[in-house]
C-alpha atoms as a PDB file:
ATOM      1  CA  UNK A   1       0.000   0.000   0.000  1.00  0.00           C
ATOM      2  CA  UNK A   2       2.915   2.407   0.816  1.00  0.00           C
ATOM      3  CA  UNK A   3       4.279   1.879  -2.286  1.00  0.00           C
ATOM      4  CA  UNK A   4       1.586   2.232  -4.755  1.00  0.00           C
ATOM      5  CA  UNK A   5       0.867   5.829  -2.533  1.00  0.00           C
ATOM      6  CA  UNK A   6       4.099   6.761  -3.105  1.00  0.00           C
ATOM      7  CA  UNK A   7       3.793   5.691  -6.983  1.00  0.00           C
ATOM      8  CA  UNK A   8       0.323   7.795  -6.812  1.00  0.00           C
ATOM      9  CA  UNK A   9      -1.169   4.535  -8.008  1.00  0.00           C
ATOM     10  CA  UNK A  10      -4.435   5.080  -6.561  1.00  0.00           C
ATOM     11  CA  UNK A  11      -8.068   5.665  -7.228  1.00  0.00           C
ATOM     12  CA  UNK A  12     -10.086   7.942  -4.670  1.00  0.00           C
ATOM     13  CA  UNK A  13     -13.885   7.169  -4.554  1.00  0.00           C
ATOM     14  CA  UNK A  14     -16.511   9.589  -4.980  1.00  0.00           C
ATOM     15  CA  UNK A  15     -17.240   8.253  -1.413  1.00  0.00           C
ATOM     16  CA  UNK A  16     -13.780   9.436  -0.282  1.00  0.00           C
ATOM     17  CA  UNK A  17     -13.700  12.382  -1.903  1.00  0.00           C
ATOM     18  CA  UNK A  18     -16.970  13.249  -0.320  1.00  0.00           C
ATOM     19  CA  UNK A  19     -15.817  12.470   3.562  1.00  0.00           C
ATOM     20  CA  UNK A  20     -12.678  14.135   2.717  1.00  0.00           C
ATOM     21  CA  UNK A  21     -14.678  17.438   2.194  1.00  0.00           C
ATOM     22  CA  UNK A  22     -17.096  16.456   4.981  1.00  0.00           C
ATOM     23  CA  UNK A  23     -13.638  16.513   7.396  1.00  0.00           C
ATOM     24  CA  UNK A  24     -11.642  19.222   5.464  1.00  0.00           C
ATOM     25  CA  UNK A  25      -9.142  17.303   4.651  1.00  0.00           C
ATOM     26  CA  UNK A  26      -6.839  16.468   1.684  1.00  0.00           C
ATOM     27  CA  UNK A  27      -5.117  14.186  -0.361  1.00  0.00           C
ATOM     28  CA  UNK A  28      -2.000  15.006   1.196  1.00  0.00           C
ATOM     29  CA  UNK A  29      -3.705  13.906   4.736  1.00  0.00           C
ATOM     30  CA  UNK A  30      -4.935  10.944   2.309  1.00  0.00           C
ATOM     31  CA  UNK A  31      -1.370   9.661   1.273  1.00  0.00           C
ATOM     32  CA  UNK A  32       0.361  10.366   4.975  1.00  0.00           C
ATOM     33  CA  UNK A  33      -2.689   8.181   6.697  1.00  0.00           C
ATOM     34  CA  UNK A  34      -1.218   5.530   4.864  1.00  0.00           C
ATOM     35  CA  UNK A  35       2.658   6.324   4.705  1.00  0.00           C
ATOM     36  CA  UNK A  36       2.223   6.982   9.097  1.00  0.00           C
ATOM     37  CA  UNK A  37      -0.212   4.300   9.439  1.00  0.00           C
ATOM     38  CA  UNK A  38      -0.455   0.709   9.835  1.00  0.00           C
ATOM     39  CA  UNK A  39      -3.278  -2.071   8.804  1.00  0.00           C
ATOM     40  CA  UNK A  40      -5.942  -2.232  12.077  1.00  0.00           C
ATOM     41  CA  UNK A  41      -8.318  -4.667  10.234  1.00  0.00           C
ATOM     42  CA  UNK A  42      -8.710  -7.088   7.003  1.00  0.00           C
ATOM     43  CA  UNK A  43     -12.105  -7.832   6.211  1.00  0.00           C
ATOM     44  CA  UNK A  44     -13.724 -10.327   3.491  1.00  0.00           C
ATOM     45  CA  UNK A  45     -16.197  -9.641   1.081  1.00  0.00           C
ATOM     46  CA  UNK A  46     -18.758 -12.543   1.263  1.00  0.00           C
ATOM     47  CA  UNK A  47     -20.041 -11.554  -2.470  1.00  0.00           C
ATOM     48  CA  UNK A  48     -16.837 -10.644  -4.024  1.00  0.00           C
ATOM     49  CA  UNK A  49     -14.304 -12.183  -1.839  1.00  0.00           C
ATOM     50  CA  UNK A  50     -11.949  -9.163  -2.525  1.00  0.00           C
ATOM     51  CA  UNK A  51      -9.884  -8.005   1.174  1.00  0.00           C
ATOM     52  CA  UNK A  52     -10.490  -4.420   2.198  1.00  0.00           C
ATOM     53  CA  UNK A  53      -8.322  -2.983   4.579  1.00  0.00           C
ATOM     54  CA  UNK A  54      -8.823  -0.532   7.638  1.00  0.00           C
ATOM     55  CA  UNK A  55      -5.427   1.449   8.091  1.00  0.00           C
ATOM     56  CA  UNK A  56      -5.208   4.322  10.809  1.00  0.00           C
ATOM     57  CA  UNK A  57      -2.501   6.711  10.887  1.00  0.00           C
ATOM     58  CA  UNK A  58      -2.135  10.245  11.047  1.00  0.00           C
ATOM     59  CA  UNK A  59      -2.811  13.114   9.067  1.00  0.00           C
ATOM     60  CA  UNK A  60      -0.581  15.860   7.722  1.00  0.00           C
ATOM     61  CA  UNK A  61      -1.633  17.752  10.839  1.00  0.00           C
ATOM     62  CA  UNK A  62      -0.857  15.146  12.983  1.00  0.00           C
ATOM     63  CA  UNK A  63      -4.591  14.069  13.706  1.00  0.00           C
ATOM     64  CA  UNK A  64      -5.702  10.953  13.947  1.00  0.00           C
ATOM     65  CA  UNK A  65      -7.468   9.392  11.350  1.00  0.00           C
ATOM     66  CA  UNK A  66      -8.714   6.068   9.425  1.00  0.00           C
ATOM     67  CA  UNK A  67      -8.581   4.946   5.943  1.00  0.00           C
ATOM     68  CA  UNK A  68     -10.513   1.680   4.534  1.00  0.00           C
ATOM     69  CA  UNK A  69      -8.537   0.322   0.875  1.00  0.00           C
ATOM     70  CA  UNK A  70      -9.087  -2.405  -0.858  1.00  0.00           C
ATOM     71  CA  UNK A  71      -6.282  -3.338  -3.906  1.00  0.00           C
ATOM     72  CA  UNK A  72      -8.131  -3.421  -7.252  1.00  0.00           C
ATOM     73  CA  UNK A  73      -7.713  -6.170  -9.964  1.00  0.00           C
ATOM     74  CA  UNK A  74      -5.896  -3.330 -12.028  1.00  0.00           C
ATOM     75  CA  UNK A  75      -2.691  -3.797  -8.979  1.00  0.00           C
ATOM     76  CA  UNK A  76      -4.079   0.367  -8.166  1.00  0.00           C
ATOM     77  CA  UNK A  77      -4.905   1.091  -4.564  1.00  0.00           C
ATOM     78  CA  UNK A  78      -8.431   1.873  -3.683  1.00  0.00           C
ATOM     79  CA  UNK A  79      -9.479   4.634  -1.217  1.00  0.00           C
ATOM     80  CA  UNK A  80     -12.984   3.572  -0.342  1.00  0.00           C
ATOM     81  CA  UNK A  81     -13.458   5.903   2.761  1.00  0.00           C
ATOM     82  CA  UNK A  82     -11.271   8.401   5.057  1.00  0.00           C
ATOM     83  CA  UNK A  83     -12.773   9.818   8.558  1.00  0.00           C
ATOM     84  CA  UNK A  84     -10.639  11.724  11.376  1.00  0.00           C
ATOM     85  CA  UNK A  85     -11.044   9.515  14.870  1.00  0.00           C
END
């Protein structure tokens, strides 16, 4: 996941995008969640059987804060959701 932020190999949702807004924060605060953070939770699909993940790190402000990501069939990351803690 690191990685592929670092590559800017990732899709945000219109989801994210929204709760981003909703908690005035970035992309920046978006990419250092993950970069500061580390996986809290893996959870299964029972339709798709695809693995989304729950990482909580920090923002650029030094806030805390949760992603959820999920790694698409493409090999791009997938920011489903962001919300401060």
């Amino acid at each position: 996941m690191r990685q592929l932020t670092l590559e800017q190999r990732y899709i945000v949702t219109a989801h994210a995008d929204d709760e981003m807004n909703a908690d005035d924060l970035t992309v920046y605060d978006l990419e250092r969640i993950v970069l500061t953070g580390s996986i809290v939770e893996r959870q299964k699909d029972e339709t798709t059987f695809e693995y989304k993940y729950r990482v909580c790190g920090q923002t650029v402000d030094g806030l805390a804060a949760e992603i959820a990501a999920k790694l698409s069939v493409t090999g791009k990351l997938v920011f489903i959701t962001i919300y401060l803690l």
